[in-house]
Protein backbone atom coordinates (compact mmCIF):
# COMPACT_ATOMS: atom_id res chain seq x y z
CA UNK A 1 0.53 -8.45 -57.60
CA UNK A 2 -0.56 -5.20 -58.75
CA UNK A 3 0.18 -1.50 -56.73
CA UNK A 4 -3.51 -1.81 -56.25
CA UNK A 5 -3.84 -5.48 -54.79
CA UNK A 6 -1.15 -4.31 -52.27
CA UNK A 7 -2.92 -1.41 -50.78
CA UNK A 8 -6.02 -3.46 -50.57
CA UNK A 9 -4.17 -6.15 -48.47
CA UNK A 10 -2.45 -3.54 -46.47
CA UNK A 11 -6.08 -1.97 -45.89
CA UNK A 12 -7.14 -5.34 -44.50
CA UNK A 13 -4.44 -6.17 -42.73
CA UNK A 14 -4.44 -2.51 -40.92
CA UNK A 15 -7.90 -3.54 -40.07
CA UNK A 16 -7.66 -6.40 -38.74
CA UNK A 17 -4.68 -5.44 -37.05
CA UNK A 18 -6.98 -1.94 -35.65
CA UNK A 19 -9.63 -4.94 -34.79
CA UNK A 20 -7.28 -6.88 -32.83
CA UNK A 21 -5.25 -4.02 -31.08
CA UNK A 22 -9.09 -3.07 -29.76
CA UNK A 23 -10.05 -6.19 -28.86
CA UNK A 24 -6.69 -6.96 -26.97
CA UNK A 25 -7.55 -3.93 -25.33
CA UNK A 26 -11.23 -4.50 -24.06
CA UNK A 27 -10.51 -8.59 -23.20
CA UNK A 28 -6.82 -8.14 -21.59
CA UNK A 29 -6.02 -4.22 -20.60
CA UNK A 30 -9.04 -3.19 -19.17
CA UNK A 31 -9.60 -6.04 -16.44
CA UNK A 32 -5.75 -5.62 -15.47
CA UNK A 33 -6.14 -1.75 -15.28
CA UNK A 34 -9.38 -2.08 -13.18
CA UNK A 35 -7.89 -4.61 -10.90
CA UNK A 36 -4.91 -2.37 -10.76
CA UNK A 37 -7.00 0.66 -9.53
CA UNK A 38 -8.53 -1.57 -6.82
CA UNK A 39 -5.10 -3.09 -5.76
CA UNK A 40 -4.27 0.94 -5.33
CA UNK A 41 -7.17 1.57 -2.98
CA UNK A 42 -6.94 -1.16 -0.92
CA UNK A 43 -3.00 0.03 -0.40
CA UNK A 44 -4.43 3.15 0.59
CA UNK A 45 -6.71 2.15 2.31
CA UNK A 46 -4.36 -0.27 4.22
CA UNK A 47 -1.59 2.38 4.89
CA UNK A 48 -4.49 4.53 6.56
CA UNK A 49 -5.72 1.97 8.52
CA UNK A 50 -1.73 1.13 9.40
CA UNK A 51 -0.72 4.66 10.35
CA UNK A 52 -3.24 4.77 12.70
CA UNK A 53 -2.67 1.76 14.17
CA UNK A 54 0.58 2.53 14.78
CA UNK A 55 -0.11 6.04 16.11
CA UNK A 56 -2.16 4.18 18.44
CA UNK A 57 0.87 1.74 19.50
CA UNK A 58 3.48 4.92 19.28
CA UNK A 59 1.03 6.13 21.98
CA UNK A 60 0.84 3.49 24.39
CA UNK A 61 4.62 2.74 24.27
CA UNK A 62 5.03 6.55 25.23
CA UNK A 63 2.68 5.96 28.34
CA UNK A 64 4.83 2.64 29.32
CA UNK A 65 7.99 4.39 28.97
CA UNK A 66 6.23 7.25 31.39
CA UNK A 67 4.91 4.51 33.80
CA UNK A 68 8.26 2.41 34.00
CA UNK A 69 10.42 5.87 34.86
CA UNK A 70 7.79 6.71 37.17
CA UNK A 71 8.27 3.08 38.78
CA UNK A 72 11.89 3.14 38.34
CA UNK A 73 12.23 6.45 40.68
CA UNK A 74 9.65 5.27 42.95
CA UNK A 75 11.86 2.08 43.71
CA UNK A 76 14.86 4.15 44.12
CA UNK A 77 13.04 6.60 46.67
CA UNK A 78 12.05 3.12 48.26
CA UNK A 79 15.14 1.71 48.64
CA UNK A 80 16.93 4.95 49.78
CA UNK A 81 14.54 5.49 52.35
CA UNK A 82 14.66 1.91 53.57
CA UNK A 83 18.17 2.47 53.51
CA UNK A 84 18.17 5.36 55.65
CA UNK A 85 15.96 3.32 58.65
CA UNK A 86 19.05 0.97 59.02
């Protein structure tokens, strides 16, 4: 093979090779990138959704724990008192 029979199959080659890297690309990278992106927002979208959520929850156990120490000292003033008509 001659210098110049070698550059023409390297020039074909490299095009193919461009022709395939693109096409690889458009059929493979593309879908995964753009299913990807929408994995991403629904995560967000999730962990918003979640923080709030447990905001919510943090909330109400806070109340409980209010409630039950409420309840707890009203049971002690209850039993002192019935104590005391003895």
């Amino acid at each position: 093979m001659t210098i110049q029979e070698l550059a023409s199959l390297m020039a074909v080659i490299s095009f193919l090779g461009g022709i395939a890297i693109f096409l690889f690309k458009s059929i493979v990278i593309k879908p995964l990138q753009t299913s990807i992106d929408l994995l991403n927002d629904t995560l967000k979208s999730f962990k918003i959704r979640t923080d709030k959520e447990l905001e919510l929850l943090d909330s109400k156990v806070n109340s409980l724990e209010k409630k039950t120490t409420r309840h707890d000292e009203q049971i002690k003033t209850l039993f002192s008192k019935g104590g005391e008509h003895k």
